[in-house]
Protein backbone atom coordinates (compact mmCIF):
# COMPACT_ATOMS: atom_id res chain seq x y z
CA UNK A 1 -24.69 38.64 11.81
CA UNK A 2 -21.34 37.75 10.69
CA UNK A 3 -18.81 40.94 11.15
CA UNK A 4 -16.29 41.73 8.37
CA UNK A 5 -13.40 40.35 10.29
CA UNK A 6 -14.80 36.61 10.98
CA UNK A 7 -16.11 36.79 6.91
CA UNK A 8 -12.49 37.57 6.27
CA UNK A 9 -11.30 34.75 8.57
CA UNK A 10 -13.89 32.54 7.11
CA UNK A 11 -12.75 32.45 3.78
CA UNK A 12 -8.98 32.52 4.69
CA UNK A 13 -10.07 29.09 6.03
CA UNK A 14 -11.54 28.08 2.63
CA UNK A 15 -8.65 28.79 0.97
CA UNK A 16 -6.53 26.93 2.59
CA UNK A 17 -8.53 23.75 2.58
CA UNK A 18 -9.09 24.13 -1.45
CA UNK A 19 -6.17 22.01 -2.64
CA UNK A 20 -6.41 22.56 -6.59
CA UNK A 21 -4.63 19.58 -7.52
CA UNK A 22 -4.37 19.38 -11.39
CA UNK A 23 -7.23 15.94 -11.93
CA UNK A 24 -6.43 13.29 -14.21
CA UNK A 25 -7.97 9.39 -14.21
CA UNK A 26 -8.08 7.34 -10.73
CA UNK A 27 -8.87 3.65 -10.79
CA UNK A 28 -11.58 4.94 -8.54
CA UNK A 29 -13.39 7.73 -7.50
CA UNK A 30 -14.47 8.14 -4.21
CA UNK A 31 -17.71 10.00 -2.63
CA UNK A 32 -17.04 11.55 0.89
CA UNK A 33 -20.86 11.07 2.62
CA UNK A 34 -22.49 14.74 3.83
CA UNK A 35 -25.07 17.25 4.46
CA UNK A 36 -24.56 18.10 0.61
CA UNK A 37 -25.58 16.44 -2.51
CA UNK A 38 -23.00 18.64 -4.32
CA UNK A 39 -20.74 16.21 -3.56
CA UNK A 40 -22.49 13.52 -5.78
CA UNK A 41 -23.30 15.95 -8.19
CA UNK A 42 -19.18 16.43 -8.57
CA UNK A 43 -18.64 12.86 -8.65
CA UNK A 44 -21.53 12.02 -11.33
CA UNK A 45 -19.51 14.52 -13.50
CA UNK A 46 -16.03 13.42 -13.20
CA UNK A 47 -17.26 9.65 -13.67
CA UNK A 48 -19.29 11.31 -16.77
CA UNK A 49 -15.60 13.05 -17.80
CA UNK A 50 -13.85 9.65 -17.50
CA UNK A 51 -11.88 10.38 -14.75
CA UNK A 52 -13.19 7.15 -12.92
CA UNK A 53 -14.61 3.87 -14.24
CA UNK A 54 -15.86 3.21 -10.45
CA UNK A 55 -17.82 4.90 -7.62
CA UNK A 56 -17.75 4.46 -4.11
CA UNK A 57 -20.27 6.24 -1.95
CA UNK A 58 -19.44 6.37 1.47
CA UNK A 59 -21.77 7.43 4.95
CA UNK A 60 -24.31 6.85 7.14
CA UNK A 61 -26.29 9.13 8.81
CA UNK A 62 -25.39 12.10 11.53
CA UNK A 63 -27.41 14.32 13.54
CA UNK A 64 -27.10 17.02 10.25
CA UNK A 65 -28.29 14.20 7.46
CA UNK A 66 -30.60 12.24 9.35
CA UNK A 67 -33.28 14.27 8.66
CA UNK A 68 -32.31 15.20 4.77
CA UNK A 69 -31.29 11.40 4.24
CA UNK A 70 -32.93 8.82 6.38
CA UNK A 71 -31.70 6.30 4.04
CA UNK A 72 -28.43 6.96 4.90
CA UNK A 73 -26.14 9.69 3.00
CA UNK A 74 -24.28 6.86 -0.03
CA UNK A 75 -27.67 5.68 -0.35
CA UNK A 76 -28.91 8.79 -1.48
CA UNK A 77 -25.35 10.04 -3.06
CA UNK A 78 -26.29 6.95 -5.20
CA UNK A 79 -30.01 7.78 -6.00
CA UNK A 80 -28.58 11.30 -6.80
CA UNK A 81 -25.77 9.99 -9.55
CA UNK A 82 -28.34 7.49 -10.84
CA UNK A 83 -30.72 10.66 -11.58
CA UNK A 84 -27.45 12.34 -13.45
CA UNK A 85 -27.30 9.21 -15.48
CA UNK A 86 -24.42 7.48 -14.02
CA UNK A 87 -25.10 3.34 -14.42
CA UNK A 88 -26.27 2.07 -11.27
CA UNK A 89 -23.53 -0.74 -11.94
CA UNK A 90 -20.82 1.53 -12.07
CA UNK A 91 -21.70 2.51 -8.19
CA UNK A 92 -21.03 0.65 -4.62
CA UNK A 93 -22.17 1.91 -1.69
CA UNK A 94 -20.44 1.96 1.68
CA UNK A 95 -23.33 2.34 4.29
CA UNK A 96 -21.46 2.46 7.89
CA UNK A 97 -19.00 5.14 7.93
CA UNK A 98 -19.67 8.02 10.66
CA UNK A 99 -16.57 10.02 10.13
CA UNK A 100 -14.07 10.38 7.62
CA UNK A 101 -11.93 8.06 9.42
CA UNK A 102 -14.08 5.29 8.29
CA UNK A 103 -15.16 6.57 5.30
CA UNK A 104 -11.88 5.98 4.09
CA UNK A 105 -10.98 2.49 5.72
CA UNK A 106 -14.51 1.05 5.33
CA UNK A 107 -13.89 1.92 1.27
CA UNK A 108 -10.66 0.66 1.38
CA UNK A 109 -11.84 -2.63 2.93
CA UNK A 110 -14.77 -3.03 0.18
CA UNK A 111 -13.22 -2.87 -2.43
CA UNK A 112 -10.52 -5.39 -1.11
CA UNK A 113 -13.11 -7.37 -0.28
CA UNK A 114 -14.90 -7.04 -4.20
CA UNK A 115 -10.89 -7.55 -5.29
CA UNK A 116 -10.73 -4.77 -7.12
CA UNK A 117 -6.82 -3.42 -6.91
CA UNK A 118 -6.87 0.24 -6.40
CA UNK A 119 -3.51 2.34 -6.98
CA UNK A 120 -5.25 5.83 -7.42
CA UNK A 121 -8.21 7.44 -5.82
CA UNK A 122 -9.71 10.75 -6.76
CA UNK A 123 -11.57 11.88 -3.62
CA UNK A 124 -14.34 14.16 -3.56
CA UNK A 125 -15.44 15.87 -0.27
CA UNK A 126 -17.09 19.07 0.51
CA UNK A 127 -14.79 21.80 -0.02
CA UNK A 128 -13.73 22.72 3.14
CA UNK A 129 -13.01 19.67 3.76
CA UNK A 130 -10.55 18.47 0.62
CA UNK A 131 -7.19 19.14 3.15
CA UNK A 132 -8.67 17.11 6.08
CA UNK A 133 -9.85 14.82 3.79
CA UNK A 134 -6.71 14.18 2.36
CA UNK A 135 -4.18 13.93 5.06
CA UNK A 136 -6.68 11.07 6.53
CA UNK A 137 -6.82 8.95 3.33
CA UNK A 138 -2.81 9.63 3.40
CA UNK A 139 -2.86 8.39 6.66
CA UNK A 140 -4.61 5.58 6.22
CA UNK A 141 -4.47 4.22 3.10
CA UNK A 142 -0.45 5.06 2.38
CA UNK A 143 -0.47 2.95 -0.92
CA UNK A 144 -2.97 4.53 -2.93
CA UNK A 145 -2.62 8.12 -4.76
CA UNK A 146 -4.45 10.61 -3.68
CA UNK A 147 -6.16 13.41 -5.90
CA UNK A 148 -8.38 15.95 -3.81
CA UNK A 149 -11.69 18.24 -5.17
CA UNK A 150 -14.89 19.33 -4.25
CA UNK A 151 -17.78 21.33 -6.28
CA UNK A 152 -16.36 24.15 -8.14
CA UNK A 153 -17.94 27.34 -6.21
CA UNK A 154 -16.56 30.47 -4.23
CA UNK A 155 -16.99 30.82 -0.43
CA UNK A 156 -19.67 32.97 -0.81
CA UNK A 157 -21.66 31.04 -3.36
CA UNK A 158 -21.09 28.15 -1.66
CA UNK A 159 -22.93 29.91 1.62
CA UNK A 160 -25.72 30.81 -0.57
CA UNK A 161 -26.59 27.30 -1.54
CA UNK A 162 -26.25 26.19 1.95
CA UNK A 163 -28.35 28.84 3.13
CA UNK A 164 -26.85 29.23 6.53
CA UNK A 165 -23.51 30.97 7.06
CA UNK A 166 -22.71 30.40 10.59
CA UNK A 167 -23.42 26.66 9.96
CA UNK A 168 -20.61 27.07 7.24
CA UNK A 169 -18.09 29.20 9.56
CA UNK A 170 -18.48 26.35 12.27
CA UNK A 171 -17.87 23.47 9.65
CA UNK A 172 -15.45 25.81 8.49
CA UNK A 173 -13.69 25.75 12.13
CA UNK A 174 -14.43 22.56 12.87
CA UNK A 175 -12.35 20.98 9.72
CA UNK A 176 -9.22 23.30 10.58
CA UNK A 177 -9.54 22.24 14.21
CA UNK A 178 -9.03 18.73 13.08
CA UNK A 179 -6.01 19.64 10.77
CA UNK A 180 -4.10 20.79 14.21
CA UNK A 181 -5.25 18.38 16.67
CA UNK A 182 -5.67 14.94 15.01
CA UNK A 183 -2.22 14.13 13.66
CA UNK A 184 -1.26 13.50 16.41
CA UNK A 185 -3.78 11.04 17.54
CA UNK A 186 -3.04 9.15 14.42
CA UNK A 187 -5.84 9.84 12.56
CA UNK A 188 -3.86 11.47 9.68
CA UNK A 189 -0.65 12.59 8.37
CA UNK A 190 0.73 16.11 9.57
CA UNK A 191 -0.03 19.33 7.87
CA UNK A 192 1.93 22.72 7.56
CA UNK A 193 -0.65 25.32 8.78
CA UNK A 194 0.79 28.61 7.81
CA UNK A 195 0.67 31.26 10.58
CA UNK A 196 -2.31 33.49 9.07
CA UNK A 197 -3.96 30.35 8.81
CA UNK A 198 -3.45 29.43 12.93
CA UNK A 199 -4.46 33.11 13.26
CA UNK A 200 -7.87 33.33 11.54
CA UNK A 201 -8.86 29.54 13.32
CA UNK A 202 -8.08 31.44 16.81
CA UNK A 203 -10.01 34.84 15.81
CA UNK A 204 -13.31 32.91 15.13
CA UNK A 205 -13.03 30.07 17.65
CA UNK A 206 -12.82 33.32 19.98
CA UNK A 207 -15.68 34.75 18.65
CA UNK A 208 -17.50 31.74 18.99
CA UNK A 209 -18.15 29.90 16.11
CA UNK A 210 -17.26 26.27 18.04
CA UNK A 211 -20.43 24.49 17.68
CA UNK A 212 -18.43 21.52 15.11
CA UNK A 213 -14.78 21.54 17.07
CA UNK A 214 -14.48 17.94 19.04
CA UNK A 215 -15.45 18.11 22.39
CA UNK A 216 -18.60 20.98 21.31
CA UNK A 217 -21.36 18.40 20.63
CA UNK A 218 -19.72 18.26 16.75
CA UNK A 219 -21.15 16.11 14.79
């Protein structure tokens, strides 16, 4: 059970990470691999609203997809997007990428390696990841614009659909953990945390929901 407080804190977290930058056409649009085929659905219908001519999927597996996606998690982004009637020519998959890290560096090196020049990149994660997601493509690929969304759904909705809250409070955590602790191990560009932010990370890492933070067996 999930007391009122830690709810509170949980969605204070989701706010922050929502980003709600104002979308308009990238010379790419790229799929952050998951747990959640929401994000393909998302990228299926910007592609579909012309805000991308391209699609990059990007991820392997991890202990939380290997299960739901032994092909690997673009491979199945792909299948997904294919189903929502997206051209199968219009989509490259990145298959290696185990963290966002190399999500963003092993699509970055594709599509140098296809030649395609990229100056803008819409980026689609899960969303409470857009923030974390977007200080690490900042980070590490400084020459490209980056645009930031997820699927369009409340905190609580977006629990129901998972189907398992404290899994979301710990992802939750786990994604604001590595907002404060890796800029400065170079794996993306600093972030203002505001103070009620700091706050409500503190309140539920105390009250244990640490199962995704680095050194907790995250994933």
């Amino acid at each position: 059970m999930i007391s009122t407080q830690a709810w509170a804190d949980a969605q204070r977290l989701w706010d922050f990470q929502l980003m709600h930058h104002e979308l308009h056409p990238c010379d790419v649009v790229v799929g952050l691999g998951s747990h959640d085929l929401g994000v393909a659905d998302r990228t299926a219908t910007l592609f579909h609203g012309g805000l991308a001519p391209l699609i990059v999927f990007t991820g392997a597996t991890s202990p939380t997809t290997r299960g739901k996606m032994p092909r690997g998690e673009a491979v199945h982004y792909r299948e997904r997007a294919i189903e929502l009637g997206v051209p199968a020519s219009s989509i490259l998959v990145e298959p290696h990428a185990r963290n966002t890290g190399q999500n963003i560096t092993f699509t970055r090196d594709l599509l140098r390696a296809r030649g395609i020049e990229v100056a803008s990149v819409l980026l689609v994660s899960k969303p409470y990841e857009e923030r974390r997601a977007n200080a690490t493509a900042r980070k590490l690929w400084p020459e490209v614009d980056v645009l930031s969304t997820s699927t369009l759904m409340s905190f609580t909705g977006y629990v129901n659909s998972i189907g398992d809250a404290r899994l979301v409070v710990d992802m939750l955590v786990g994604a604001q953990q590595r907002l404060l602790i890796y800029p400065r191990e170079g794996f993306m560009v600093e972030v203002d945390v505001p103070t009620e932010v700091r706050v409500a990370y503190e309140r539920l890492c105390a009250e244990g929901f640490t199962s995704r933070i680095v050194g907790a067996n995250a994933g």
